[in-house]
Protein backbone atom coordinates (compact mmCIF):
# COMPACT_ATOMS: atom_id res chain seq x y z
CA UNK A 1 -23.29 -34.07 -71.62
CA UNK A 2 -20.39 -35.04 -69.36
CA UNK A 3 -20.95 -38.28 -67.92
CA UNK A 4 -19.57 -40.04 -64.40
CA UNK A 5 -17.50 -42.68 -66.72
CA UNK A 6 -16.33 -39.53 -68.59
CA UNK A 7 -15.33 -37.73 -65.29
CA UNK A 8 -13.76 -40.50 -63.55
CA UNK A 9 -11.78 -41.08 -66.65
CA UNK A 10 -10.34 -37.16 -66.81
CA UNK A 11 -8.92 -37.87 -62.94
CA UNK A 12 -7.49 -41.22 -63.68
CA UNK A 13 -6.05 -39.03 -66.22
CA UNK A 14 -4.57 -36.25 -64.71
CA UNK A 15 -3.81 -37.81 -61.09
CA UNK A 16 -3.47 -41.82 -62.03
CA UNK A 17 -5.66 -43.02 -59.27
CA UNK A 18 -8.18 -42.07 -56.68
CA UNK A 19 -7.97 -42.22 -53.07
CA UNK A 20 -11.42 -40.63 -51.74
CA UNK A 21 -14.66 -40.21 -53.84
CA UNK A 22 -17.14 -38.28 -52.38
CA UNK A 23 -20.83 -38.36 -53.20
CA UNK A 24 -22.46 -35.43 -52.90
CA UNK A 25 -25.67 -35.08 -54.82
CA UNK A 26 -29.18 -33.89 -53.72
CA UNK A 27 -31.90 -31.60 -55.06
CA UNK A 28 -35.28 -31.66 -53.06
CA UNK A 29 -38.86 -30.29 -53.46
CA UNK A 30 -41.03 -29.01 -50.41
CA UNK A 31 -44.45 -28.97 -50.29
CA UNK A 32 -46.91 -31.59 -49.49
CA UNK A 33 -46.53 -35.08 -51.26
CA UNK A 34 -49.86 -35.05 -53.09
CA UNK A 35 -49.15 -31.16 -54.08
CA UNK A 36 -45.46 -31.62 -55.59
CA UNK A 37 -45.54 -32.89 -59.28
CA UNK A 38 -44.95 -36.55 -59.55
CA UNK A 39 -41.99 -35.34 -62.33
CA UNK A 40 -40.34 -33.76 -59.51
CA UNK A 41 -40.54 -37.08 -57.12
CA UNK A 42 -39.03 -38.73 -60.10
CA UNK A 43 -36.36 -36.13 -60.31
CA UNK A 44 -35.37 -36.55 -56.47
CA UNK A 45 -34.96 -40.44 -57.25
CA UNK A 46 -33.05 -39.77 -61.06
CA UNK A 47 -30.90 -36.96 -59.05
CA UNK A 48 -30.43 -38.13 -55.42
CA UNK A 49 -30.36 -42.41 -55.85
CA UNK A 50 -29.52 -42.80 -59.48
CA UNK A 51 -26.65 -39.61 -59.44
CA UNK A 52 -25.36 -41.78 -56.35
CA UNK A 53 -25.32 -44.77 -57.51
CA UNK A 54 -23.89 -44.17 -60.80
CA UNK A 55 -21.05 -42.49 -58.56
CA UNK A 56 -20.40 -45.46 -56.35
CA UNK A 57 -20.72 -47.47 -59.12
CA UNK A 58 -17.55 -45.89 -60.99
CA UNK A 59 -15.79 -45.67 -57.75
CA UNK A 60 -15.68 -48.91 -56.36
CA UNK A 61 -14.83 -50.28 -60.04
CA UNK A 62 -11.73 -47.71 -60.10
CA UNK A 63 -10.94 -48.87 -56.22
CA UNK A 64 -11.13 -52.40 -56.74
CA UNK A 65 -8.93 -52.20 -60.08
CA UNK A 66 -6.13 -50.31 -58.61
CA UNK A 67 -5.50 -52.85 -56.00
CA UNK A 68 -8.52 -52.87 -53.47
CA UNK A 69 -7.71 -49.34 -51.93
CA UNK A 70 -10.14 -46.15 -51.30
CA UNK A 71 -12.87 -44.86 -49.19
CA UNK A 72 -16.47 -43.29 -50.52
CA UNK A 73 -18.11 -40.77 -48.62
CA UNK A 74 -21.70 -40.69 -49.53
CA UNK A 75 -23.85 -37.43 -48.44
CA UNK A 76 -26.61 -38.67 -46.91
CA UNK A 77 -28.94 -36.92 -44.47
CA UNK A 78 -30.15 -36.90 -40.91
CA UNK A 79 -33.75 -36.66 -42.62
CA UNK A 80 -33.09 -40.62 -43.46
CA UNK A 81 -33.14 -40.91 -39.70
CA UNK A 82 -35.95 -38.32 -38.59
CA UNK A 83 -38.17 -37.75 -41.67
CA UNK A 84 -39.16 -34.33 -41.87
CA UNK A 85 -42.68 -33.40 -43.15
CA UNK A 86 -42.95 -31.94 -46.22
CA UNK A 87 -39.73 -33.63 -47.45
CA UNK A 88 -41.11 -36.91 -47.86
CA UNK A 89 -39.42 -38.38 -51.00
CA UNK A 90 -36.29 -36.04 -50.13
CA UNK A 91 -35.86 -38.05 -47.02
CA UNK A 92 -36.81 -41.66 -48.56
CA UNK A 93 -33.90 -40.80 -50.98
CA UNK A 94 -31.44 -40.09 -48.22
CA UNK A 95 -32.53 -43.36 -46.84
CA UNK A 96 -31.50 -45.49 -49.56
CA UNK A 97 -28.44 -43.67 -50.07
CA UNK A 98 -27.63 -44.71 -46.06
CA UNK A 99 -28.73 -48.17 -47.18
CA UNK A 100 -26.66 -48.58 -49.77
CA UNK A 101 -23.56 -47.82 -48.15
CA UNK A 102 -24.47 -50.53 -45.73
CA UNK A 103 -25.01 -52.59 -48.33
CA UNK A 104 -21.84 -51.93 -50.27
CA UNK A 105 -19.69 -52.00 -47.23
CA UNK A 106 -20.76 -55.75 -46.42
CA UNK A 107 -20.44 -56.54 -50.09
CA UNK A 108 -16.88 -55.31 -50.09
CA UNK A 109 -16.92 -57.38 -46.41
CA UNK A 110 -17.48 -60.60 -48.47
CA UNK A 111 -15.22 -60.18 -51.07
CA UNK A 112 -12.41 -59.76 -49.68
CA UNK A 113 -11.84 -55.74 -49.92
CA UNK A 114 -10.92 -54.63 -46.48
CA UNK A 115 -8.91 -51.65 -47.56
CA UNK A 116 -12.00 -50.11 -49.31
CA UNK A 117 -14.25 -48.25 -46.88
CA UNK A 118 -17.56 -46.88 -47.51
CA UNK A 119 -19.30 -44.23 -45.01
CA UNK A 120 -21.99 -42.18 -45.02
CA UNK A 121 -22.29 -38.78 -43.36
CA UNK A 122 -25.70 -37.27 -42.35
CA UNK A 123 -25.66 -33.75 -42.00
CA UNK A 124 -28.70 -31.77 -40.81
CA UNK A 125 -28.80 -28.55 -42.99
CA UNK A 126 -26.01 -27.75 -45.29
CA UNK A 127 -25.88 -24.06 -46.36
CA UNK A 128 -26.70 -24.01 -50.04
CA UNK A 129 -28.89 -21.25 -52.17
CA UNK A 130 -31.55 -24.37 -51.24
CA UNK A 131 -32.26 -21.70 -48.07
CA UNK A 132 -32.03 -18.61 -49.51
CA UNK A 133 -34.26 -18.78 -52.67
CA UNK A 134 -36.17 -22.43 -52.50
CA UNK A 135 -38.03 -21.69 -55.47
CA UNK A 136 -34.99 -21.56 -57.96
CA UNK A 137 -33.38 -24.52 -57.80
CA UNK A 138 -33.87 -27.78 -60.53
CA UNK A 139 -37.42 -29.09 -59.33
CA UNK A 140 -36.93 -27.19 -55.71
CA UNK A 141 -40.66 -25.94 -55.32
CA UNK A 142 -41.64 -23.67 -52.07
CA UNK A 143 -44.88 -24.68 -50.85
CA UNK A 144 -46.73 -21.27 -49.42
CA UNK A 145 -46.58 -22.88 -45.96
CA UNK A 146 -43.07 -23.20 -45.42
CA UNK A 147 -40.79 -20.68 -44.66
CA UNK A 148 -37.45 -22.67 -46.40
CA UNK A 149 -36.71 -24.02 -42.40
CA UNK A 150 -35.16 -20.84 -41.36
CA UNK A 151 -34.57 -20.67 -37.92
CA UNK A 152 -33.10 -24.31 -38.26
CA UNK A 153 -28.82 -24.52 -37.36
CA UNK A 154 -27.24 -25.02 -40.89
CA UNK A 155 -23.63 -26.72 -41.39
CA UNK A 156 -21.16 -26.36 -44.44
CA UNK A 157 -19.14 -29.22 -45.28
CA UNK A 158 -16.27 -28.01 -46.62
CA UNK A 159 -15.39 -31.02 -48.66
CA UNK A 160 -12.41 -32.27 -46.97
CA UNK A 161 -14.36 -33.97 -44.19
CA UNK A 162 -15.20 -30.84 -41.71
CA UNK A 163 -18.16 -29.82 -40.54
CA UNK A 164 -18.40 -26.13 -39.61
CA UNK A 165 -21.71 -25.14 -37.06
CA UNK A 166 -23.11 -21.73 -39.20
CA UNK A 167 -25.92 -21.11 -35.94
CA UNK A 168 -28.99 -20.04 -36.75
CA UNK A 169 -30.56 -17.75 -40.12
């Protein structure tokens, strides 16, 4: 298995620093909290907090050793803002992640590193197979009652900081 240490050292690598990391992890299970299997709750945390802060971790290490330069993006969502039923621990996982980069930016505050920045971008529906087939995705698990929130505006992030407005499925 291909680790974050392993990745980060492959860029370093290949391009001899980094200027932008971007976070982008999430997998998420729908349903009712008592309903969804409490291994899938632990998944969202391993995937979604752990994946991210592994990530950060590696990045701000790399920043900080090549002179106290770089920015992290973390993907966080608009459901750490406006909790959406049925998405509980989805959304408490988005809200650490927009915690965390709080916390990391007034870390970096104190020590000194004012060329590092740290942000955190909340989309509101990203357009992933996560809408088209719920059921098939890591620990993704449809409950009967949803309908995978079609109807809702979806966005793609195209991974160089745009957002592009899909409109409605």
């Amino acid at each position: 298995m291909t680790t974050v240490a392993d990745r980060t050292g492959e860029v370093l690598d290949r391009f001899g620093s980094i200027d932008v990391w971007v976070n982008n992890v999430g997998v998420g299970a729908v349903g009712y909290f008592w309903d969804i299997p409490i291994e899938d709750h632990a998944r969202l945390v391993d995937v979604n907090l752990k994946g991210l802060i592994y990530g950060a971790h590696a990045a701000l290490r790399v920043f900080r050793s090549q002179g106290g330069r770089g920015t992290l993006v973390n993907v966080g969502s608009v459901d750490s803002a406006v909790p959406i039923a049925l998405q509980n621990t989805y959304a408490a996982t988005k809200a650490a992640v927009r915690s965390l980069g709080h916390s990391l930016s007034e870390e970096l505050r104190m020590a000194g590193d004012d060329d590092i920045k740290v942000g955190t971008i909340m989309p509101w529906a990203v357009d992933t197979p996560w809408w088209v087939r719920p059921g098939q995705h890591g620990c993704l698990r449809r409950h009967p009652r949803t309908d995978g929130r079609r109807g809702l505006p979806l966005t793609r992030f195209d991974g160089v900081g745009n957002c592009h407005r899909l409109g409605r499925r």
